[in-house]
Protein backbone atom coordinates (compact mmCIF):
# COMPACT_ATOMS: atom_id res chain seq x y z
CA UNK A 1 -5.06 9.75 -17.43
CA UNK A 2 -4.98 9.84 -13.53
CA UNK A 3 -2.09 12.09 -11.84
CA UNK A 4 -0.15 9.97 -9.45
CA UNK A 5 1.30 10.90 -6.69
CA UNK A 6 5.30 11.64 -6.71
CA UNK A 7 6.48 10.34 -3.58
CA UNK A 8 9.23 12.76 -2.51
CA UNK A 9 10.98 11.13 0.69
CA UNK A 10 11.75 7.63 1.42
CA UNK A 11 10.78 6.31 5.09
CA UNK A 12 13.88 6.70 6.83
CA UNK A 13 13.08 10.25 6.82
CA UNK A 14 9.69 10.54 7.24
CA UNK A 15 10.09 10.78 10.63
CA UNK A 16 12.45 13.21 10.82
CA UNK A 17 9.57 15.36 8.59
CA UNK A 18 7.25 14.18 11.00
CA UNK A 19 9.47 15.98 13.75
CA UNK A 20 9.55 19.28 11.52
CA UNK A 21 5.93 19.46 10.58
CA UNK A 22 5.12 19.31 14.72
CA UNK A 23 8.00 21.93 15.82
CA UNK A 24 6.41 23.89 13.09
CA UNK A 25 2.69 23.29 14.79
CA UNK A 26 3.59 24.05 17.95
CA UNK A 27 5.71 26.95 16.83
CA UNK A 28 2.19 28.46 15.95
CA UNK A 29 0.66 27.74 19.08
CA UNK A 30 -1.63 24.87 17.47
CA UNK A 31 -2.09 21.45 17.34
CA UNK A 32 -1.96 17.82 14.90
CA UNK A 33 -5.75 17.71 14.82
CA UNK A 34 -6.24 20.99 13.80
CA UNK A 35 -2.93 21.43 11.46
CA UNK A 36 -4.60 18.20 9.39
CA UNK A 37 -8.04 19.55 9.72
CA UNK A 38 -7.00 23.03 7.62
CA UNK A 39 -4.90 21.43 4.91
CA UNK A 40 -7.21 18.30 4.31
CA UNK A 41 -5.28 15.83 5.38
CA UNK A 42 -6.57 12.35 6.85
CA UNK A 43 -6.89 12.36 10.83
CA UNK A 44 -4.00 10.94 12.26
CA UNK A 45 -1.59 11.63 9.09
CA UNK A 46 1.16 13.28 11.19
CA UNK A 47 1.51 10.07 13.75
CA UNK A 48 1.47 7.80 10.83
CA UNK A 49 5.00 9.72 9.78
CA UNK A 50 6.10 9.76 13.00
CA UNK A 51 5.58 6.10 14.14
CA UNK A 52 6.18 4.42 11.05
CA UNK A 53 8.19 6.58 8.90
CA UNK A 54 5.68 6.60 6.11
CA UNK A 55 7.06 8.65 3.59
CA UNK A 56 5.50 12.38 3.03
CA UNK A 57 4.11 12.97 -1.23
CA UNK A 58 3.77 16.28 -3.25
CA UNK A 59 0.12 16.01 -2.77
CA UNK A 60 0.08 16.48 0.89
CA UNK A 61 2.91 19.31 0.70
CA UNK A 62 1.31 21.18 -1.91
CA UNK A 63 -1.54 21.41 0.60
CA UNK A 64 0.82 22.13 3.60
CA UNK A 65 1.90 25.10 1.27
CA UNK A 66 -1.34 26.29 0.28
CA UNK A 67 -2.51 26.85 4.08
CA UNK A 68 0.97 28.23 5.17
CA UNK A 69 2.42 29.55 2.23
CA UNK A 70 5.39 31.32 4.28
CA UNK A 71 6.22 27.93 5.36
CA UNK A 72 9.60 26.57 3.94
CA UNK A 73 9.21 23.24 2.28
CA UNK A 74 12.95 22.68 1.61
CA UNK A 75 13.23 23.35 5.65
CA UNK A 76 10.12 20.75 6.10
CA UNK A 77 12.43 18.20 3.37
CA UNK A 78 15.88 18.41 4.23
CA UNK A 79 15.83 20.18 7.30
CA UNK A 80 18.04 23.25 6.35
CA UNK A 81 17.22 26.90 6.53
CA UNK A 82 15.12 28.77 8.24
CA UNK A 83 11.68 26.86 9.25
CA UNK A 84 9.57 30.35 8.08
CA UNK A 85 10.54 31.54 4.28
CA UNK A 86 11.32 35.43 4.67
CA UNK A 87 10.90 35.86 1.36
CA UNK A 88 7.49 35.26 0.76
């Protein structure tokens, strides 16, 4: 049996994901194209968030995680804490 996909956020806050993934990029001094490059995810992903709203699945943060594991996926969901997990 295939594993789907758990879709985590609805589209009226993809964007606001989109928003945190990118403050996120540019807090370490890279870019989109080379953020989706290192955790595998299909050129243009991020804009796709942004200008739509798509909505972001466990697939795509458990690769987000993998390549910055100090990252803070509840920060990257809901938008509260810190951005970087200190406890990691």
């Amino acid at each position: 049996m295939k594993q789907q996909e758990i879709n985590l956020i609805g589209q009226s806050t993809g964007k606001k994901i989109a928003t945190r993934l990118i403050d996120f990029i540019n807090s370490i001094n890279s870019n989109r194209s080379a953020f989706e490059r290192r955790c595998k995810i299909s050129n243009g992903y991020l804009n796709k968030l942004l200008v739509k709203g798509n909505s972001i699945g466990s697939k795509i943060l458990i690769r987000i995680k993998c390549q910055y594991p100090n990252l803070n996926v509840n920060w990257i969901i809901t938008g509260e804490g810190n951005m970087i997990d200190d406890t990691f």
